[in-house]
C-alpha atoms as a PDB file:
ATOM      1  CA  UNK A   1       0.000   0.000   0.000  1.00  0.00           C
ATOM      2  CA  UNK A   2       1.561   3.675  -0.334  1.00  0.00           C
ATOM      3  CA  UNK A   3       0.865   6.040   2.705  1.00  0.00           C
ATOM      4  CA  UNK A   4       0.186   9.072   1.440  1.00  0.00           C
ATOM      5  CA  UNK A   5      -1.413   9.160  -2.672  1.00  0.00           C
ATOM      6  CA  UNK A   6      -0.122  12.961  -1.880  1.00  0.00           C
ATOM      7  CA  UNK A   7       3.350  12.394  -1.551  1.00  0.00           C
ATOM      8  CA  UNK A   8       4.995  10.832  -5.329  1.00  0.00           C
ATOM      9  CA  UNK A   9       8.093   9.370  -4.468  1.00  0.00           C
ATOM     10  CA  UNK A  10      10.908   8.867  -6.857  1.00  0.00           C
ATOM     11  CA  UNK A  11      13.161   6.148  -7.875  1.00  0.00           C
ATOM     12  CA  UNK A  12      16.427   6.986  -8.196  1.00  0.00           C
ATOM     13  CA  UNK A  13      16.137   6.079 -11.811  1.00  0.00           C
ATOM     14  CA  UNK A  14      12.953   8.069 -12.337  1.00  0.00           C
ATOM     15  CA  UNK A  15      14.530  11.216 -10.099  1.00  0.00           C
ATOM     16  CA  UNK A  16      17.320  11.075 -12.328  1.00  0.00           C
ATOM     17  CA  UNK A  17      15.171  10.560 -15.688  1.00  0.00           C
ATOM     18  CA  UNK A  18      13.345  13.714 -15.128  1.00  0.00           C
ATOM     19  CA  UNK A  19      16.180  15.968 -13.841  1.00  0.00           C
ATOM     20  CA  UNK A  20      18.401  14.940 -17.395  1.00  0.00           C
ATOM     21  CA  UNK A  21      15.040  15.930 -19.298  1.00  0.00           C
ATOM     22  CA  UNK A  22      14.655  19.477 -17.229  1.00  0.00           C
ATOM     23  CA  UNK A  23      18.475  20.265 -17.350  1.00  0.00           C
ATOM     24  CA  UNK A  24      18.749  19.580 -21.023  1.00  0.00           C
ATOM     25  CA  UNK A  25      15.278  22.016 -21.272  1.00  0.00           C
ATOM     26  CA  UNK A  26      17.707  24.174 -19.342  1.00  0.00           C
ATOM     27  CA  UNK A  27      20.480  23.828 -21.356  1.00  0.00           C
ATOM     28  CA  UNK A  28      18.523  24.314 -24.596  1.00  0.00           C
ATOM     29  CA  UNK A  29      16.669  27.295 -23.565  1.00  0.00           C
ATOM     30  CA  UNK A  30      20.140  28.751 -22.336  1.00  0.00           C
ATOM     31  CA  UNK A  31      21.804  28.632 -26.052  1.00  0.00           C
ATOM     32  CA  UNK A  32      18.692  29.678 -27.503  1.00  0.00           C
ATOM     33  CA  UNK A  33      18.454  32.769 -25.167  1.00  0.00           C
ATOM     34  CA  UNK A  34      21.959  33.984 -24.269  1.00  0.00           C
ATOM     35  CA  UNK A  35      24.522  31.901 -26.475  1.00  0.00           C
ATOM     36  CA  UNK A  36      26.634  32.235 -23.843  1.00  0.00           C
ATOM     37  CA  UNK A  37      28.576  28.429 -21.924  1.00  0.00           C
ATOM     38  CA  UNK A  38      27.350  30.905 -18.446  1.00  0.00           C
ATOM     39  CA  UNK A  39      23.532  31.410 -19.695  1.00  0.00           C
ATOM     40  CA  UNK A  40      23.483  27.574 -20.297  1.00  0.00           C
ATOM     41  CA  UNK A  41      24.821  26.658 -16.835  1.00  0.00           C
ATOM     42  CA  UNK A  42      22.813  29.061 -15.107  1.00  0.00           C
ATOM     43  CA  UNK A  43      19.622  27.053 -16.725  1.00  0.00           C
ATOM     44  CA  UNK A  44      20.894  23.936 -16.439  1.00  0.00           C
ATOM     45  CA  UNK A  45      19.344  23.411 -12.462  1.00  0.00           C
ATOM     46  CA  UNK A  46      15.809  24.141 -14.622  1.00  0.00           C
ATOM     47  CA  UNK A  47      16.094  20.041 -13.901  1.00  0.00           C
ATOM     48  CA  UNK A  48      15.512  20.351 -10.249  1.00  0.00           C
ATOM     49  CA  UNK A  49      11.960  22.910 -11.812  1.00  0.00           C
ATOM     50  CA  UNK A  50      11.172  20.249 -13.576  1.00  0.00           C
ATOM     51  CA  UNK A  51      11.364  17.018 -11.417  1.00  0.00           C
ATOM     52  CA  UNK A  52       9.237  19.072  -9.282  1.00  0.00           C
ATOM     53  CA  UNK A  53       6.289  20.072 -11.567  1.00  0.00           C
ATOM     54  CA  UNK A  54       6.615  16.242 -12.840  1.00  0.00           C
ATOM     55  CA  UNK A  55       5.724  15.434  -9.673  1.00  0.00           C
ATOM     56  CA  UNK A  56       2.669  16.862  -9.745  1.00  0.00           C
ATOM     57  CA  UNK A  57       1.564  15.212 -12.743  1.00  0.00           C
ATOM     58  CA  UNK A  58       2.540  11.687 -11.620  1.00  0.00           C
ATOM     59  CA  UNK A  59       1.132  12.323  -8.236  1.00  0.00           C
ATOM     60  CA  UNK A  60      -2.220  13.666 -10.139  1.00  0.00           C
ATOM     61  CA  UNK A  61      -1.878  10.649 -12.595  1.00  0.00           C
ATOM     62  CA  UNK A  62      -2.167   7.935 -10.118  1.00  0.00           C
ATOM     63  CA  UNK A  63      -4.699   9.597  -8.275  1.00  0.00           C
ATOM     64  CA  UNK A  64      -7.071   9.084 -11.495  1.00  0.00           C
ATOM     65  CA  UNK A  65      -5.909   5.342 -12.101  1.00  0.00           C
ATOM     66  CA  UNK A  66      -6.826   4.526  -8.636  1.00  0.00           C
ATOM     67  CA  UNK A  67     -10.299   6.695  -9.246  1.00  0.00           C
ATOM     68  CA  UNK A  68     -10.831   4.635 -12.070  1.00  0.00           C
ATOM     69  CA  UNK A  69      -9.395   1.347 -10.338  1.00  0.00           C
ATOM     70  CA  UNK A  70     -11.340   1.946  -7.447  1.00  0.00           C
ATOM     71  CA  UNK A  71     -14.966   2.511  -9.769  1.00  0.00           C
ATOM     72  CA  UNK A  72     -13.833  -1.829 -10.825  1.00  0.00           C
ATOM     73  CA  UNK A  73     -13.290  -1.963  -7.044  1.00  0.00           C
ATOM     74  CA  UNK A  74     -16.908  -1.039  -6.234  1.00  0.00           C
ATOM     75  CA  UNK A  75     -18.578  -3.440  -8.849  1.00  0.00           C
ATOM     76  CA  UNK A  76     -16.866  -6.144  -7.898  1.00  0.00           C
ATOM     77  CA  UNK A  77     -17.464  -5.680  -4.131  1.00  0.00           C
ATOM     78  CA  UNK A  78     -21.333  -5.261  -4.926  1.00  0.00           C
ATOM     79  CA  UNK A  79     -21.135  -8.412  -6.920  1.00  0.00           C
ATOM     80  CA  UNK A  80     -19.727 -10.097  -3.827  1.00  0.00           C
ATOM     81  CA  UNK A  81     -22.669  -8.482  -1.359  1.00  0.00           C
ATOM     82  CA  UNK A  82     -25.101  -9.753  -3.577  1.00  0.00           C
ATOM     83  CA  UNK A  83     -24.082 -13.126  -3.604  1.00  0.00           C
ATOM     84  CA  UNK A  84     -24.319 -13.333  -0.301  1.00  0.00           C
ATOM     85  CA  UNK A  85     -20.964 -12.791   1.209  1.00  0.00           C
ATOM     86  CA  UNK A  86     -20.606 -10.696   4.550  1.00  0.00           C
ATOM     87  CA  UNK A  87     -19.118  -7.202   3.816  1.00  0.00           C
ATOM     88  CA  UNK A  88     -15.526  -8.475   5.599  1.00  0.00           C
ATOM     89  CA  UNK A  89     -15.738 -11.453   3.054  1.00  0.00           C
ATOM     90  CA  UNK A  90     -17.108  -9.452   0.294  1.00  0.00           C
ATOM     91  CA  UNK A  91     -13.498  -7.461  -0.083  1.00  0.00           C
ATOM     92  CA  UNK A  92     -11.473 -10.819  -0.208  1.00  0.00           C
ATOM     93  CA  UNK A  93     -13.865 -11.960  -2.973  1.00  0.00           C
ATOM     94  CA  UNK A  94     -13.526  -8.594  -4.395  1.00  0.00           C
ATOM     95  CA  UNK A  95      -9.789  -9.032  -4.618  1.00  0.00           C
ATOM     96  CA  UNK A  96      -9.987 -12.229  -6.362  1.00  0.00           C
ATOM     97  CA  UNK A  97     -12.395 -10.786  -9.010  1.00  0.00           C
ATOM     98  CA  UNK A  98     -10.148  -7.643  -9.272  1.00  0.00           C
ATOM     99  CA  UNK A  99      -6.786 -10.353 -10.090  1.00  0.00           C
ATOM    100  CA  UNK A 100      -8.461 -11.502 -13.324  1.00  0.00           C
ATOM    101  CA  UNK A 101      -8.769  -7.257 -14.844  1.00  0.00           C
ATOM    102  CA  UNK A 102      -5.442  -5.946 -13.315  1.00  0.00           C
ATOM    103  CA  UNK A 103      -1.728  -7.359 -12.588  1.00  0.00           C
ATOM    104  CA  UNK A 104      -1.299  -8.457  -9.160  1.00  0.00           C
ATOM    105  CA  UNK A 105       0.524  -4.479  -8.519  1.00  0.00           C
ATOM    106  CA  UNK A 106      -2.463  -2.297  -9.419  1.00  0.00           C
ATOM    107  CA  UNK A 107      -2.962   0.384  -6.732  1.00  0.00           C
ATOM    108  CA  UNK A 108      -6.742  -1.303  -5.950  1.00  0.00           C
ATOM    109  CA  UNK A 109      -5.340  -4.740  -5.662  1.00  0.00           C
ATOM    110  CA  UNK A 110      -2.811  -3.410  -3.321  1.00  0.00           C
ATOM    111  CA  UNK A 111      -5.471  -1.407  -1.448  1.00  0.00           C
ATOM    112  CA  UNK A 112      -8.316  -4.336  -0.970  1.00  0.00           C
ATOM    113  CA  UNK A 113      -5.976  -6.802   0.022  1.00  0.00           C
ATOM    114  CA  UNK A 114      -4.617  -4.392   2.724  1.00  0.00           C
ATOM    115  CA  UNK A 115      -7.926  -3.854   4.214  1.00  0.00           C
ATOM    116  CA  UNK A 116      -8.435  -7.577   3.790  1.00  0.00           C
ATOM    117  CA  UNK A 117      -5.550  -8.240   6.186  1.00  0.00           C
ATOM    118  CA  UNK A 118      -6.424  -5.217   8.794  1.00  0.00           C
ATOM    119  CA  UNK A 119      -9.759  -7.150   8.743  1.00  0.00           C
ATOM    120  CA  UNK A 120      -8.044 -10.176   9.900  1.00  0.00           C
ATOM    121  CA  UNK A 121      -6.106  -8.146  12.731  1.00  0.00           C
ATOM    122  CA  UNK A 122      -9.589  -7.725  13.992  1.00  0.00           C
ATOM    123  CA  UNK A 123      -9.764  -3.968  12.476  1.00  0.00           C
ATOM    124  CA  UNK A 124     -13.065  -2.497  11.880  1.00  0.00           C
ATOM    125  CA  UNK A 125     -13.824  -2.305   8.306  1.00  0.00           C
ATOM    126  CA  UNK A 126     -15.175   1.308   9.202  1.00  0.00           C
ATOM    127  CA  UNK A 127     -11.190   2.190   9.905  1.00  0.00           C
ATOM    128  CA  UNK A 128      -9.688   0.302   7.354  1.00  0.00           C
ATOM    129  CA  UNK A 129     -11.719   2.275   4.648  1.00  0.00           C
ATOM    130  CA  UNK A 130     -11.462   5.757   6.700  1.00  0.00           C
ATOM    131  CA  UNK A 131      -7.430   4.962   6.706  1.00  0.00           C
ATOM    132  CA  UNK A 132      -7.904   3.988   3.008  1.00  0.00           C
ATOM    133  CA  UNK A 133     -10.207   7.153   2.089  1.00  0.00           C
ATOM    134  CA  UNK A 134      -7.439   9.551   4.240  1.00  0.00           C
ATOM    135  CA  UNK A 135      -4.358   7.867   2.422  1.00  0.00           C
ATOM    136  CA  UNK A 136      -5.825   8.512  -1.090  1.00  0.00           C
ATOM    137  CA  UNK A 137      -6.488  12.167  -1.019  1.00  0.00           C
ATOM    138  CA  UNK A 138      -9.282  11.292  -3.729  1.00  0.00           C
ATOM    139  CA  UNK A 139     -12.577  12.915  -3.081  1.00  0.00           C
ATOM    140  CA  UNK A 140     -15.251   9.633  -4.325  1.00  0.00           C
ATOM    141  CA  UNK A 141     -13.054   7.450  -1.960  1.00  0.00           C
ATOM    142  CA  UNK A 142     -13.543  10.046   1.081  1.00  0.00           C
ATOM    143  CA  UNK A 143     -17.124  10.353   0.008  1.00  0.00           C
ATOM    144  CA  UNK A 144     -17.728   6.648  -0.479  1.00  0.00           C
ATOM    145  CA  UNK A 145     -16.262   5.982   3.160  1.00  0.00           C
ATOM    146  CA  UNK A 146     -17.751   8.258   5.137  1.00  0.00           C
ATOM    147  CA  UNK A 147     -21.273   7.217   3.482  1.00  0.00           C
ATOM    148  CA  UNK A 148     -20.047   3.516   4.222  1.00  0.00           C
ATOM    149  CA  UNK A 149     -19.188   4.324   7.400  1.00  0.00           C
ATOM    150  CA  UNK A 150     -22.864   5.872   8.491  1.00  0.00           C
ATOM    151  CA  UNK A 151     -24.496   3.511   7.202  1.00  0.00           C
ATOM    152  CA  UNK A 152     -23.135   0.041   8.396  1.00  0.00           C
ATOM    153  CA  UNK A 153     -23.232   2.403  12.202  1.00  0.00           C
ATOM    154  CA  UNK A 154     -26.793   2.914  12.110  1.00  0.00           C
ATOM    155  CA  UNK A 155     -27.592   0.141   9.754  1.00  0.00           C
ATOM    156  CA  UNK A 156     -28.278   1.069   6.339  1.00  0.00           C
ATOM    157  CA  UNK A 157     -28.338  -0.644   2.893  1.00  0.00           C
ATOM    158  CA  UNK A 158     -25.028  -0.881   2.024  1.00  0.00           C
ATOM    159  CA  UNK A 159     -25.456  -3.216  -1.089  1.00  0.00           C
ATOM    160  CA  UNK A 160     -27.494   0.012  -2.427  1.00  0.00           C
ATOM    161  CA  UNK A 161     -24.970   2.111  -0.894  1.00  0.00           C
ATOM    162  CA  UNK A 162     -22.329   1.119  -2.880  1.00  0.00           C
ATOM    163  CA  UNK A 163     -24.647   0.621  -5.919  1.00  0.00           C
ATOM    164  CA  UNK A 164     -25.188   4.149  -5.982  1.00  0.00           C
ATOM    165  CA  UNK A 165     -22.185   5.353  -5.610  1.00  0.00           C
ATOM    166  CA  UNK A 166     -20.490   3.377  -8.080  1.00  0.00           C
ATOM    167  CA  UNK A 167     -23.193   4.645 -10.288  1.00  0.00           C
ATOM    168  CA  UNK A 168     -22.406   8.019  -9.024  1.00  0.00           C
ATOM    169  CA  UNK A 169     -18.536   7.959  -9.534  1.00  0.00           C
ATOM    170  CA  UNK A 170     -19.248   6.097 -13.122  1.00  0.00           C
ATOM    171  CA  UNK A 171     -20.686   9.091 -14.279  1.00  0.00           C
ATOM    172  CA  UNK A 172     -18.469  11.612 -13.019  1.00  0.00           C
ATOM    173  CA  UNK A 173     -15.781   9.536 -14.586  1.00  0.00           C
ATOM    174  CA  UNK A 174     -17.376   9.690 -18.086  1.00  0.00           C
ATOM    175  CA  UNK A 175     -18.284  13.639 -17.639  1.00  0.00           C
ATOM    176  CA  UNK A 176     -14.350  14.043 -16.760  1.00  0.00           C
ATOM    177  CA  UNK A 177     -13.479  12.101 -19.899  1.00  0.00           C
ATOM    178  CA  UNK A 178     -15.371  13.586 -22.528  1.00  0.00           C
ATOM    179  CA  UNK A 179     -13.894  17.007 -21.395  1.00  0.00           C
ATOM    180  CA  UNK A 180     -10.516  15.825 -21.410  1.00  0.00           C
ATOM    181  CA  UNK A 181     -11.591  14.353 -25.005  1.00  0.00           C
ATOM    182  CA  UNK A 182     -12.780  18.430 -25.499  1.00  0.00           C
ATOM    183  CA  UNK A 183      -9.854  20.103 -24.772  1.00  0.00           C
ATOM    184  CA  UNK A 184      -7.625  17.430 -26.322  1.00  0.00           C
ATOM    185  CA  UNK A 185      -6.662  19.319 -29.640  1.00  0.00           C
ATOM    186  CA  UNK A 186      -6.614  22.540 -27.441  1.00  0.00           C
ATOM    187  CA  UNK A 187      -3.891  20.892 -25.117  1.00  0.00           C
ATOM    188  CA  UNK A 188      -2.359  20.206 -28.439  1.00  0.00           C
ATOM    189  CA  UNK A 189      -2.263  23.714 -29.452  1.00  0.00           C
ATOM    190  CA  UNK A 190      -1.211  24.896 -26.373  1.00  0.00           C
ATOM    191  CA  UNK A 191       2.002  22.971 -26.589  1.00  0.00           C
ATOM    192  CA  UNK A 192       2.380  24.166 -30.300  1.00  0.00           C
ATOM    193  CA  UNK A 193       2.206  27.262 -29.341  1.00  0.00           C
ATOM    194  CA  UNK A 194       4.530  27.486 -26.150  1.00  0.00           C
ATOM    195  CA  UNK A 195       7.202  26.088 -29.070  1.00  0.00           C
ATOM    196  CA  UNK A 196       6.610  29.088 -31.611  1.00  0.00           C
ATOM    197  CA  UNK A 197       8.475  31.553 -29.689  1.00  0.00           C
ATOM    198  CA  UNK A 198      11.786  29.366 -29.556  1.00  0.00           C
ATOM    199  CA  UNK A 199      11.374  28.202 -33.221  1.00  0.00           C
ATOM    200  CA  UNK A 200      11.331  31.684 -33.996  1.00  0.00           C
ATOM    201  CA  UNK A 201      14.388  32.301 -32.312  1.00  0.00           C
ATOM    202  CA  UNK A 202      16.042  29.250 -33.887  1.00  0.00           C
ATOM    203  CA  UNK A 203      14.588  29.687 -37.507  1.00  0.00           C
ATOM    204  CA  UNK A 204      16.437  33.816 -37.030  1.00  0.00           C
ATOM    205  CA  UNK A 205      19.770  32.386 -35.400  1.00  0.00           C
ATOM    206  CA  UNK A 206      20.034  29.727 -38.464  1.00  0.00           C
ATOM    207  CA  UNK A 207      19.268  31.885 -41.439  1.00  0.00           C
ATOM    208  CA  UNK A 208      19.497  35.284 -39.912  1.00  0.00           C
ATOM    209  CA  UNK A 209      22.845  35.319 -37.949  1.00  0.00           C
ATOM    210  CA  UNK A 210      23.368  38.865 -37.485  1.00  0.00           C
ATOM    211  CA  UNK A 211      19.694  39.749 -36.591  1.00  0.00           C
ATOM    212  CA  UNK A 212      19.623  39.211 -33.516  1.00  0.00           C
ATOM    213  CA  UNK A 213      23.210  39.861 -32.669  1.00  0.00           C
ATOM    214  CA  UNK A 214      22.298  43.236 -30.118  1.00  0.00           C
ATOM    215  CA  UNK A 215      20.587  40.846 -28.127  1.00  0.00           C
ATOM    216  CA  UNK A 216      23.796  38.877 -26.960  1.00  0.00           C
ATOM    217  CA  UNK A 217      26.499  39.094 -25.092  1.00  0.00           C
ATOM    218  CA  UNK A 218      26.065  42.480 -23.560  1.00  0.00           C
ATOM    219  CA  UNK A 219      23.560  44.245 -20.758  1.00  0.00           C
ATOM    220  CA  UNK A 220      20.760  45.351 -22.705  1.00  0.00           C
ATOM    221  CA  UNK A 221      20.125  42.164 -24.663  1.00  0.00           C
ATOM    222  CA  UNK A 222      20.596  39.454 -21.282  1.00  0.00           C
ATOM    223  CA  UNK A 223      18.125  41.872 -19.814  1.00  0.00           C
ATOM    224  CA  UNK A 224      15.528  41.600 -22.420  1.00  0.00           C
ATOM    225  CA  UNK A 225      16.161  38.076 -23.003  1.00  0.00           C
ATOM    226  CA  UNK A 226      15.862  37.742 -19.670  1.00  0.00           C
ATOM    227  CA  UNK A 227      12.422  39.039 -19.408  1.00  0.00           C
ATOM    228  CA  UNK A 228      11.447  37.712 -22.050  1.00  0.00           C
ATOM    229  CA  UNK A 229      12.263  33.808 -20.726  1.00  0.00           C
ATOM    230  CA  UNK A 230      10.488  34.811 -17.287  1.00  0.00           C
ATOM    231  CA  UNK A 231       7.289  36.135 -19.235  1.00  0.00           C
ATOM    232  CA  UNK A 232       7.947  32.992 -21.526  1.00  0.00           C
ATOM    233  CA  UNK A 233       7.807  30.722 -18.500  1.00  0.00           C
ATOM    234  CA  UNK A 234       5.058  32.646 -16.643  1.00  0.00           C
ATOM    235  CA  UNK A 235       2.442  32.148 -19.867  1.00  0.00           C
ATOM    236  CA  UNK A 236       3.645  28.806 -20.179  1.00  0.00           C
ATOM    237  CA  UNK A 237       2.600  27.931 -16.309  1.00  0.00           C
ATOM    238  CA  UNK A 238      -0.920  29.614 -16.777  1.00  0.00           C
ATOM    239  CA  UNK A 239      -1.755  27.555 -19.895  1.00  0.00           C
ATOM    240  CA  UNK A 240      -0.982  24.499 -18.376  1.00  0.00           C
ATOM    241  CA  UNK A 241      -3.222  25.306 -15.556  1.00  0.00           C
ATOM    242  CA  UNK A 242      -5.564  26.975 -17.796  1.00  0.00           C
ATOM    243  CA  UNK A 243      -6.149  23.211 -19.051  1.00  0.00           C
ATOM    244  CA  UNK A 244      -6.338  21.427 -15.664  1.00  0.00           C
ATOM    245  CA  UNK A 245      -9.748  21.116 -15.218  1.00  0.00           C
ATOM    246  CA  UNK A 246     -11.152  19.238 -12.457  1.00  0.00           C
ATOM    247  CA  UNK A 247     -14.500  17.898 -12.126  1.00  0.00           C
END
């Protein structure tokens, strides 16, 4: 199980993946910019910028696979409740079903057959889910546990219970996918667009050498350029969280 769905940690291998990528960004955007070995240096720790906002997007990427994991989760654990097992036996069932869609390490598998062996420490299933629903940071599992919760306290209907709110997180997946399906091409042109500006500068520096000459290698141009990258980096930032859209 991982503690905390809020907290990505790297491999040494992945840590080191993303920091090459971000320095050679760096690096890139150095010689493009200043054409000067002290400009490229200076952008070269972009890597350390980068394995951070990667970060985000892993962390935010297995927060949906275990959203859409945990929607499988649901229907098999209702399949199991209306068979007839108990609601402790109903999550060991549940696991089995879950082995024949996913490999043995998906994040549900991992998470069902941890709250299948707090069960058998004689743990409530009310805390195994609250610990599961705290450790995920996802808002259906949260809501989906503290529903549970209620109602197996006070003695609800938890086959419809978990009916309905697979229903309800089915359809909040499928509004979340057509708008990512929306906004698809616009992501597209987004990226596109954040690569004009350098392309510019690297169609001018191959065919027009001497154009942009008063822009190097003295106070006035690193200035500009300067400003330039920071206002480059700044619109860059808000269109990428222009496009996050959470539902």
């Amino acid at each position: 199980m991982i503690n905390d769905y809020d907290n990505y940690q790297y491999t040494k291998k992945e840590w080191m993946k993303y920091f090459v990528q971000g320095a050679m960004i760096g690096a890139g955007l150095g010689c493009l910019f200043y054409s000067d070995l002290l400009g490229i240096l200076l952008l070269i720790p972009y890597g350390f910028i980068h394995v951070h906002n990667k970060k985000k997007q892993l962390m935010k990427a297995r927060k949906w696979q275990l959203n859409l994991e945990f929607r499988d989760g649901l229907a098999s654990l209702s399949a199991a409740l209306n068979a007839g097992y108990s609601v402790e036996n109903a999550f060991n069932q549940a696991v089995m079903d879950l082995k024949l869609m996913y490999s043995p390490e998906a994040l549900i598998i991992c998470e069902f057959e941890g709250i299948v062996n707090q069960l058998c420490m004689n743990q409530t299933v009310e805390d195994a889910l609250k610990n599961f629903a705290d450790r995920s940071g996802v808002e259906d599992i949260a809501n989906f546990a503290e529903v549970f919760i209620t109602a197996k306290r006070t003695g609800g209907d938890i086959i419809k219970i978990i009916h309905s709110t697979g229903n309800t997180i089915n359809a909040k997946i499928e509004v979340k996918r057509e708008i990512l399906t929306m906004i698809t091409a616009k992501k597209l042109e987004s990226n596109i667009m954040s690569l004009i500006p350098m392309g510019i500068i690297l169609y001018l520096r191959l065919f027009s050498p001497g154009f942009l000459d008063p822009l190097y290698h003295n106070l006035f141009g690193i200035a500009f350029m300067s400003l330039v990258l920071v206002l480059y980096y700044g619109v860059y930032r808000l269109a990428q969280k222009i496009m996050s859209i959470e539902v």
